[in-house]
Protein backbone atom coordinates (compact mmCIF):
# COMPACT_ATOMS: atom_id res chain seq x y z
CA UNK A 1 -5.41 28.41 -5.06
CA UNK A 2 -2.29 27.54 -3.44
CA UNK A 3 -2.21 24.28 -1.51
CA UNK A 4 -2.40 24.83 2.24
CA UNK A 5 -1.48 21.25 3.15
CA UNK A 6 2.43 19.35 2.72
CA UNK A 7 2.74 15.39 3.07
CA UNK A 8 5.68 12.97 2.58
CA UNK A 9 4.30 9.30 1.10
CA UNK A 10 5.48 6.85 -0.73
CA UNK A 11 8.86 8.94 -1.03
CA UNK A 12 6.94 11.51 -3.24
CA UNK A 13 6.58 15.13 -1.71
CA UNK A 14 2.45 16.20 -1.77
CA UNK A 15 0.85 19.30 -2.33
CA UNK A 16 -2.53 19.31 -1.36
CA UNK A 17 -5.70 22.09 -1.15
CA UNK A 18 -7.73 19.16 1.06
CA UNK A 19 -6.55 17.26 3.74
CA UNK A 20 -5.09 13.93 3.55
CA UNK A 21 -6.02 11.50 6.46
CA UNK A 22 -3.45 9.69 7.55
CA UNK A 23 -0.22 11.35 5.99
CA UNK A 24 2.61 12.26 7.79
CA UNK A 25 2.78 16.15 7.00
CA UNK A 26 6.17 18.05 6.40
CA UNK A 27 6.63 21.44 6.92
CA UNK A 28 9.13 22.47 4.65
CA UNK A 29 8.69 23.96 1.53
CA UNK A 30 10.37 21.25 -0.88
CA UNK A 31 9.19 21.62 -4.42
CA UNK A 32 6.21 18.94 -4.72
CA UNK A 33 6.73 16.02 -6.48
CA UNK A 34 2.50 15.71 -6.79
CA UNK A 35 -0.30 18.00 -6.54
CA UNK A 36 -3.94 17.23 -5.48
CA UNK A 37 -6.51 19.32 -6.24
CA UNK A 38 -10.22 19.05 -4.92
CA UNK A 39 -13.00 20.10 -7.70
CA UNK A 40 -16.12 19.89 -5.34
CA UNK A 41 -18.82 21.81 -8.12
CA UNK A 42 -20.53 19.11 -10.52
CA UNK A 43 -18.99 20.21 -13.84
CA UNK A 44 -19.50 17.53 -16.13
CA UNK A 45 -16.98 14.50 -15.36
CA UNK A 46 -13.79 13.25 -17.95
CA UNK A 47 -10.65 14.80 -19.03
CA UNK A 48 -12.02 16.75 -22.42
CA UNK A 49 -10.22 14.48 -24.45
CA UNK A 50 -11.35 11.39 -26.76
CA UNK A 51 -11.32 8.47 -23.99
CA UNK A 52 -10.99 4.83 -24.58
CA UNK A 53 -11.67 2.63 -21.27
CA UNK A 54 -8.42 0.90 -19.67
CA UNK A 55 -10.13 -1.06 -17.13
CA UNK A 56 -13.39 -2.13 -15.66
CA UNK A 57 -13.81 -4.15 -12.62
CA UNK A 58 -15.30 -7.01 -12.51
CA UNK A 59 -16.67 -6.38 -9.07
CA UNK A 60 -20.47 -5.17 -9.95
CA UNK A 61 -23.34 -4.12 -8.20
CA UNK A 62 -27.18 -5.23 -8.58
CA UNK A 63 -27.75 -2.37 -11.40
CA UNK A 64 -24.77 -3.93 -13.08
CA UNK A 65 -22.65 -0.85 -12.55
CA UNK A 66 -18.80 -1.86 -11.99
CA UNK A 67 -16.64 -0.80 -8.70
CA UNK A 68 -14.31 0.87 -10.48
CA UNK A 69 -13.91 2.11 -14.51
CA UNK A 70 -10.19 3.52 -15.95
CA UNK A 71 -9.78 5.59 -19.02
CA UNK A 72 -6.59 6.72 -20.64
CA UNK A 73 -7.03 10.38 -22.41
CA UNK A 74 -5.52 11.09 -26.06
CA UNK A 75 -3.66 13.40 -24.35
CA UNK A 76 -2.08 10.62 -21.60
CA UNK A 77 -4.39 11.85 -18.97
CA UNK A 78 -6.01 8.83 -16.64
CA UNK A 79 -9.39 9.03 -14.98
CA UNK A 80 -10.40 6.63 -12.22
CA UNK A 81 -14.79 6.96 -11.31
CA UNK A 82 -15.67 4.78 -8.69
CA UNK A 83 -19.37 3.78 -8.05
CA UNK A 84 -19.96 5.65 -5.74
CA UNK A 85 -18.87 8.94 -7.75
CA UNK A 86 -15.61 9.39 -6.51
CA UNK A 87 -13.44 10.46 -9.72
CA UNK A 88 -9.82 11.11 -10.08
CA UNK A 89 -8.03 12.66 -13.22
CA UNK A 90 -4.32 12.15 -13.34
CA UNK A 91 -2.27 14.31 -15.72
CA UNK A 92 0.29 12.69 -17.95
CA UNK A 93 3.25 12.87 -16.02
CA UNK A 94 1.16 12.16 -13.22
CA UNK A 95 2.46 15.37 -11.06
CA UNK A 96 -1.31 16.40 -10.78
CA UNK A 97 -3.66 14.72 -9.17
CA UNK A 98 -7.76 16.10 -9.66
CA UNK A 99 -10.11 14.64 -6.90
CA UNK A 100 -13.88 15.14 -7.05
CA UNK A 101 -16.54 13.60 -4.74
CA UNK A 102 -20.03 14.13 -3.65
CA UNK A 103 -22.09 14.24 -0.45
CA UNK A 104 -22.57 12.06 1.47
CA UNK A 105 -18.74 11.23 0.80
CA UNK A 106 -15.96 13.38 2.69
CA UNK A 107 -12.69 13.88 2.04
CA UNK A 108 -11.88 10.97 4.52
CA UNK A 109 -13.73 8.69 2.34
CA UNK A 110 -11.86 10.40 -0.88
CA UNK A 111 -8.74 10.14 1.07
CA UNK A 112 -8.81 6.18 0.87
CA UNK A 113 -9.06 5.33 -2.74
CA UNK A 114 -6.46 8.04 -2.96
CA UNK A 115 -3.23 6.47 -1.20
CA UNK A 116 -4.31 3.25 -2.20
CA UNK A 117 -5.24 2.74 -6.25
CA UNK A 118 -4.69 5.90 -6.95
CA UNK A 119 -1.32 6.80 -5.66
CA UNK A 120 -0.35 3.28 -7.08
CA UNK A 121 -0.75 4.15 -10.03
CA UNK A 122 0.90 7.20 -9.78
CA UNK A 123 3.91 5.15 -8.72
CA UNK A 124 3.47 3.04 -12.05
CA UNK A 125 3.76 6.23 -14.30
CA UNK A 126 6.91 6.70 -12.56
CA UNK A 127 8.23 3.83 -13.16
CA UNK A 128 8.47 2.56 -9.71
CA UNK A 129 7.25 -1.11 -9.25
CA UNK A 130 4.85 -1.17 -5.68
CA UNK A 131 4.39 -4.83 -3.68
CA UNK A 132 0.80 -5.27 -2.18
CA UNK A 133 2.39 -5.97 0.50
CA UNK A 134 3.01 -4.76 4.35
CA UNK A 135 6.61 -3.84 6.05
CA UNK A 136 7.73 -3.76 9.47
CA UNK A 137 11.78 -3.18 10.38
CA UNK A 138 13.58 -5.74 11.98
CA UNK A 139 17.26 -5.15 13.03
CA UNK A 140 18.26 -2.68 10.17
CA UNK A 141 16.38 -4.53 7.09
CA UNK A 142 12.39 -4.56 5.50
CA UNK A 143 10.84 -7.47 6.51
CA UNK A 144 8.01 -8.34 3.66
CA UNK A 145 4.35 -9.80 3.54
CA UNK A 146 2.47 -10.39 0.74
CA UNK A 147 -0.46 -12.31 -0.09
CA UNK A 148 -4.08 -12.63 -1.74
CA UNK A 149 -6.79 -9.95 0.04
CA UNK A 150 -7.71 -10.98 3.60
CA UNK A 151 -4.91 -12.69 3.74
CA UNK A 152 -3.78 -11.05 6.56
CA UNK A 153 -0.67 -8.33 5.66
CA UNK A 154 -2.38 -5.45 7.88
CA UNK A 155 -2.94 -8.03 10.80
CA UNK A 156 0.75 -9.51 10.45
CA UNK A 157 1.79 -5.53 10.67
CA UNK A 158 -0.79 -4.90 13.67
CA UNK A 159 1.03 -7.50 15.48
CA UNK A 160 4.93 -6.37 15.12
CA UNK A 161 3.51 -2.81 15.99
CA UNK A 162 1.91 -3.99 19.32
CA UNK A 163 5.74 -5.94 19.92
CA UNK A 164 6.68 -2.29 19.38
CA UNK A 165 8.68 -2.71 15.83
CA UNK A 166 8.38 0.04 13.19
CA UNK A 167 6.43 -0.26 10.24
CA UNK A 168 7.17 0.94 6.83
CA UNK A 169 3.82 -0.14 5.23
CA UNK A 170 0.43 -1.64 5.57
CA UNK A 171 -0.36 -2.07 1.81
CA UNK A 172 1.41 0.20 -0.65
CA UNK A 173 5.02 -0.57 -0.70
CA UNK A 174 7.29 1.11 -3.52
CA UNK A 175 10.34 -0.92 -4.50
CA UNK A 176 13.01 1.73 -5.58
CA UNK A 177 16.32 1.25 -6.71
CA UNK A 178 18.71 3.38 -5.46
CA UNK A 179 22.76 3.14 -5.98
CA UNK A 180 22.17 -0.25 -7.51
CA UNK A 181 19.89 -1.78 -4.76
CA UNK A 182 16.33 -2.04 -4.39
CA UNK A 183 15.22 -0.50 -1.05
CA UNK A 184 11.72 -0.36 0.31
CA UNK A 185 10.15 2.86 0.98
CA UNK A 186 7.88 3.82 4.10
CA UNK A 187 3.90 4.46 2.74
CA UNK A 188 2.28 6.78 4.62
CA UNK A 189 2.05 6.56 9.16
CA UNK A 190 -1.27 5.00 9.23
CA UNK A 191 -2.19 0.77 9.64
CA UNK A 192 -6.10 -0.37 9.09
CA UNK A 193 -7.61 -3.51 10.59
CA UNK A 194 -11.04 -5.36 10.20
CA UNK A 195 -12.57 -4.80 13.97
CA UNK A 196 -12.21 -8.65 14.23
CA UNK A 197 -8.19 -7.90 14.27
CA UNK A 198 -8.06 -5.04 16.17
CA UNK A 199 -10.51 -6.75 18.80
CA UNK A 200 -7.67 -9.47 18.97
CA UNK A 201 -4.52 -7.56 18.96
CA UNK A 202 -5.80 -4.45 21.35
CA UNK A 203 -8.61 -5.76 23.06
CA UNK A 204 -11.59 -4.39 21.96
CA UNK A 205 -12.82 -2.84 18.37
CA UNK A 206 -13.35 0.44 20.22
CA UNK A 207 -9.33 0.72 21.01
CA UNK A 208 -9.20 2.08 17.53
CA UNK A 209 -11.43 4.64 15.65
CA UNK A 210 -13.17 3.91 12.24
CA UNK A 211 -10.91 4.84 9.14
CA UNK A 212 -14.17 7.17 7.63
CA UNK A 213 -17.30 7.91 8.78
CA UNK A 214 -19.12 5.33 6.23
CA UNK A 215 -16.24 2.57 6.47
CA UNK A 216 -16.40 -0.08 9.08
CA UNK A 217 -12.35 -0.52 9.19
CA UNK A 218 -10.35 0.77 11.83
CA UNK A 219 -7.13 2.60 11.70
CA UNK A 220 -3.72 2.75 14.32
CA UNK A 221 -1.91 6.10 13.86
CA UNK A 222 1.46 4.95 13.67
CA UNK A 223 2.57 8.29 14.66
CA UNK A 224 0.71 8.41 18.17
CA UNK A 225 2.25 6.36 20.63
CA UNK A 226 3.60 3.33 17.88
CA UNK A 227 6.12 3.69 15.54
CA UNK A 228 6.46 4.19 11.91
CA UNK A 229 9.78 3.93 10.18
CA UNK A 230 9.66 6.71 7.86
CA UNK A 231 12.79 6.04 5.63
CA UNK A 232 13.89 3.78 2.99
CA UNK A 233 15.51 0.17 4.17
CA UNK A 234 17.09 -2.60 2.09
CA UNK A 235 14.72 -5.54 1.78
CA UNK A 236 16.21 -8.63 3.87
CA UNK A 237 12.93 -11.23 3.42
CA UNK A 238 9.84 -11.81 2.08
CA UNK A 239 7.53 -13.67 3.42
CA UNK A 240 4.36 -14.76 1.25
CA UNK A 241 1.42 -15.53 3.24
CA UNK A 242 -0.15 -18.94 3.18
CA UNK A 243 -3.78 -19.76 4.56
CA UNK A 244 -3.98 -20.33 8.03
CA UNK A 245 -4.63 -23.56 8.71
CA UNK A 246 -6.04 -25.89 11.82
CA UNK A 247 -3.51 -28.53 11.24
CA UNK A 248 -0.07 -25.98 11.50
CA UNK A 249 -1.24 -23.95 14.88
CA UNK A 250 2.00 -22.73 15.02
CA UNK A 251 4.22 -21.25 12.52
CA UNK A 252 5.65 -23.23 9.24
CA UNK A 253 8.21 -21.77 6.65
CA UNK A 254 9.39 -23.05 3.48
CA UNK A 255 12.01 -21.48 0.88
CA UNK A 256 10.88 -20.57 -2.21
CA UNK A 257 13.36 -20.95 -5.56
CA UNK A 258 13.72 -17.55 -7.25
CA UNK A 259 11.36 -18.58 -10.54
CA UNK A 260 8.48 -19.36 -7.71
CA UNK A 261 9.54 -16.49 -6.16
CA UNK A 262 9.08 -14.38 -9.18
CA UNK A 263 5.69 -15.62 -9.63
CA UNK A 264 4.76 -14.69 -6.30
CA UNK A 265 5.76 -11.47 -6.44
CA UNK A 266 4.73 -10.44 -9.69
CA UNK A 267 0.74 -11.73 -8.48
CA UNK A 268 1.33 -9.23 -5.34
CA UNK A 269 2.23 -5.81 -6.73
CA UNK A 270 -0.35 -3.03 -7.05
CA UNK A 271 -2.57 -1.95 -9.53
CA UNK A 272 -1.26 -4.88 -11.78
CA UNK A 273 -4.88 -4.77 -13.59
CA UNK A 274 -3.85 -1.25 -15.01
CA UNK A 275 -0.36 -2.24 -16.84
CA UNK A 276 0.84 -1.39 -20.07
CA UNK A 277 3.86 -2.98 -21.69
CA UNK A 278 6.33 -0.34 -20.72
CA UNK A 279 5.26 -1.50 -17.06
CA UNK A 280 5.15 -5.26 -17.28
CA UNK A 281 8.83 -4.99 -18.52
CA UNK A 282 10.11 -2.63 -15.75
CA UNK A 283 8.38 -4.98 -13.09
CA UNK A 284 9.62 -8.31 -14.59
CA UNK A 285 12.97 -6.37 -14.68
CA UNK A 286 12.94 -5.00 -10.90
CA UNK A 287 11.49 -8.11 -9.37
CA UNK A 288 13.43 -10.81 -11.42
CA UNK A 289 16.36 -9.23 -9.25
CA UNK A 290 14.40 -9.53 -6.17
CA UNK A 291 13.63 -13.22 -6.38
CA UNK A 292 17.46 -13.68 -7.09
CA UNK A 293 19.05 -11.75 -4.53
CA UNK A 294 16.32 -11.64 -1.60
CA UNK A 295 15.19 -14.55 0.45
CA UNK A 296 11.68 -15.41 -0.56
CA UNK A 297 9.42 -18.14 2.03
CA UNK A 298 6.34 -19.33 1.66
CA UNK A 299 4.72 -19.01 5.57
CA UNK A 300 1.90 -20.19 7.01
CA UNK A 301 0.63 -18.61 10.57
CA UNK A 302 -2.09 -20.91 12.49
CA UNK A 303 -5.50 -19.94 12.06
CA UNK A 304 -5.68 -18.61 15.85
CA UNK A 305 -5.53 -15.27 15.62
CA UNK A 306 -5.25 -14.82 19.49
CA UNK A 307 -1.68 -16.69 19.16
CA UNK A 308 -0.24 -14.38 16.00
CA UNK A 309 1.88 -11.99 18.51
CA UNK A 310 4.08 -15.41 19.99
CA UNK A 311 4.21 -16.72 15.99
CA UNK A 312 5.79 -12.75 15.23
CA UNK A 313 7.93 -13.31 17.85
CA UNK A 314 9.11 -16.41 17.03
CA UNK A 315 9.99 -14.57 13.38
CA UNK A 316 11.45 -12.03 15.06
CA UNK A 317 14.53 -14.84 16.74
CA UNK A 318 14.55 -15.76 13.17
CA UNK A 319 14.99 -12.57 10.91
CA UNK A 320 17.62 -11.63 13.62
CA UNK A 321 19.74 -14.89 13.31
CA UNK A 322 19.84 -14.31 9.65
CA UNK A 323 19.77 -10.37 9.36
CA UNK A 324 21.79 -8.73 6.79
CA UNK A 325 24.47 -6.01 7.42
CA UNK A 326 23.86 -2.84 8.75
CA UNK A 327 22.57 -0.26 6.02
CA UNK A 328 23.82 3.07 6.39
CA UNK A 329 22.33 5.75 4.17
């Protein structure tokens, strides 16, 4: 069947025959750089070849089952089966992606494990190296969190899109080298929040809608009144969250050498749980020149979440003193 749908993520043209909440859709007919395909029968699950297992979480439930298995196909094939039954086959070359859930899941529910772990791992059997991280655009540069989970990326992100500044990324950010830099490219137009953040940020839990009918997170369509910066910037800074803390209520940095850098970064990319050596080398490769040639600080915001937008804006005065060049493409 031929796909009826067209997205642009992660710099990667998509072919779909579902729809993809969330994507920003293209309506050109550019040769796709992935495929997804929906198999909604129950035909037996795995890839027909002899499997051996990649990964299993160690996130369990009470009947011991894990979150999330990975196994790697004799032929090169890789199939993800969450616990709830969502499974994804990706081919080889990874330029097919299989998708397969059952009721009462939808294809909203589908549609977040796919441009999260799935589509980082795609980006891994490209060769591209993606931060856990989130991205907003100050003055012509990427401006970079990361940090451990519920740290607070998608909150710092919430907060420079109510100041109005575009956003590149909320979690998935590929690292791509292009005419000997390393820019950041734009995820996908779509920022989710705990209702605890959006209730701070926007007023109420209610200003947004859930992400899926079953998920209690809520989601700001960057393409509906906010902005989304939907092409590739240099990276000026990163910015590795700290935990809030009572004692700083303000807003503390602290430069980090390039080996503690490196360490940082390499704990925040995605998917790092699923590398083989050919990855670990390309990722020590791309972000050993990161730590060298991009400022990385340690920052810590206070733990009031109700004062985060004047601690953004007080980065904001200090990205711009020290911005880098304009970058033309």
């Amino acid at each position: 069947m031929a796909s009826r749908f067209r997205y642009i993520a992660c710099g990667l043209a998509i072919a779909s025959d579902l729809p993809i909440p969330g994507l920003a859709s293209i309506d050109h007919a550019k040769p796709p750089d992935l495929c997804i395909e929906a198999r909604r029968d129950r035909r037996s699950r795995g890839t027909s070849d002899e499997e051996r297992v990649r990964y299993i979480s160690r996130e369990r439930y009470d009947d011991g089952t894990p979150q999330l298995t990975v196994w790697t196909a004799s032929s090169g094939a890789h199939r993800f089966l969450y616990r709830d039954g969502t499974e994804f086959i990706i081919n080889a070359d990874a330029t097919v992606v299989a998708v397969r859930w059952e009721e009462p899941l939808t294809d909203a529910d589908a549609a977040v494990y796919l441009v999260g772990p799935v589509l980082g791992f795609v980006m891994r059997l490209r060769g591209i190296v993606p931060l856990h991280a989130s991205a907003v655009m100050i003055g012509s540069g990427a401006t970079v969190f990361v940090g451990e989970a519920g740290a607070g990326k998608s909150t710092t992100a919430g907060a420079f899109a109510a100041l109005g500044y575009g956003v590149l990324s909320d979690d998935l950010l590929p690292l791509v080298e292009t005419q000997g830099r390393i820019l950041a490219h734009p995820s996908y137009p779509r920022l989710t929040m705990w209702p605890d953040s959006v209730r701070a940020l926007f007023g109420s839990s209610d200003e947004l809608p859930a992400l899926t009918p079953t998920y209690d997170k809520r989601y700001l369509d960057l393409q509906s009144g906010h902005r989304f910066r939907d092409a590739p910037l240099p990276l000026q800074v990163i910015y590795v969250l700290g935990d809030r803390t009572r004692t700083s209520p303000g807003l503390t940095v602290r430069p980090l050498r390039p080996q503690a850098a490196l360490m940082a970064l390499v704990s925040n990319t995605y998917g790092n749980y699923l590398l083989d050596e050919t990855m670990r080398a390309t990722e020590f490769d791309v972000l050993s020149r990161v730590a060298c040639d991009v400022p990385v600080h340690l920052i810590t915001f206070g733990d009031d979440i109700d004062q985060l937008l004047e601690s953004c804006q007080l980065l904001i005065d200090r990205v711009q003193a020290e911005a880098i060049p304009e970058f033309y493409e």
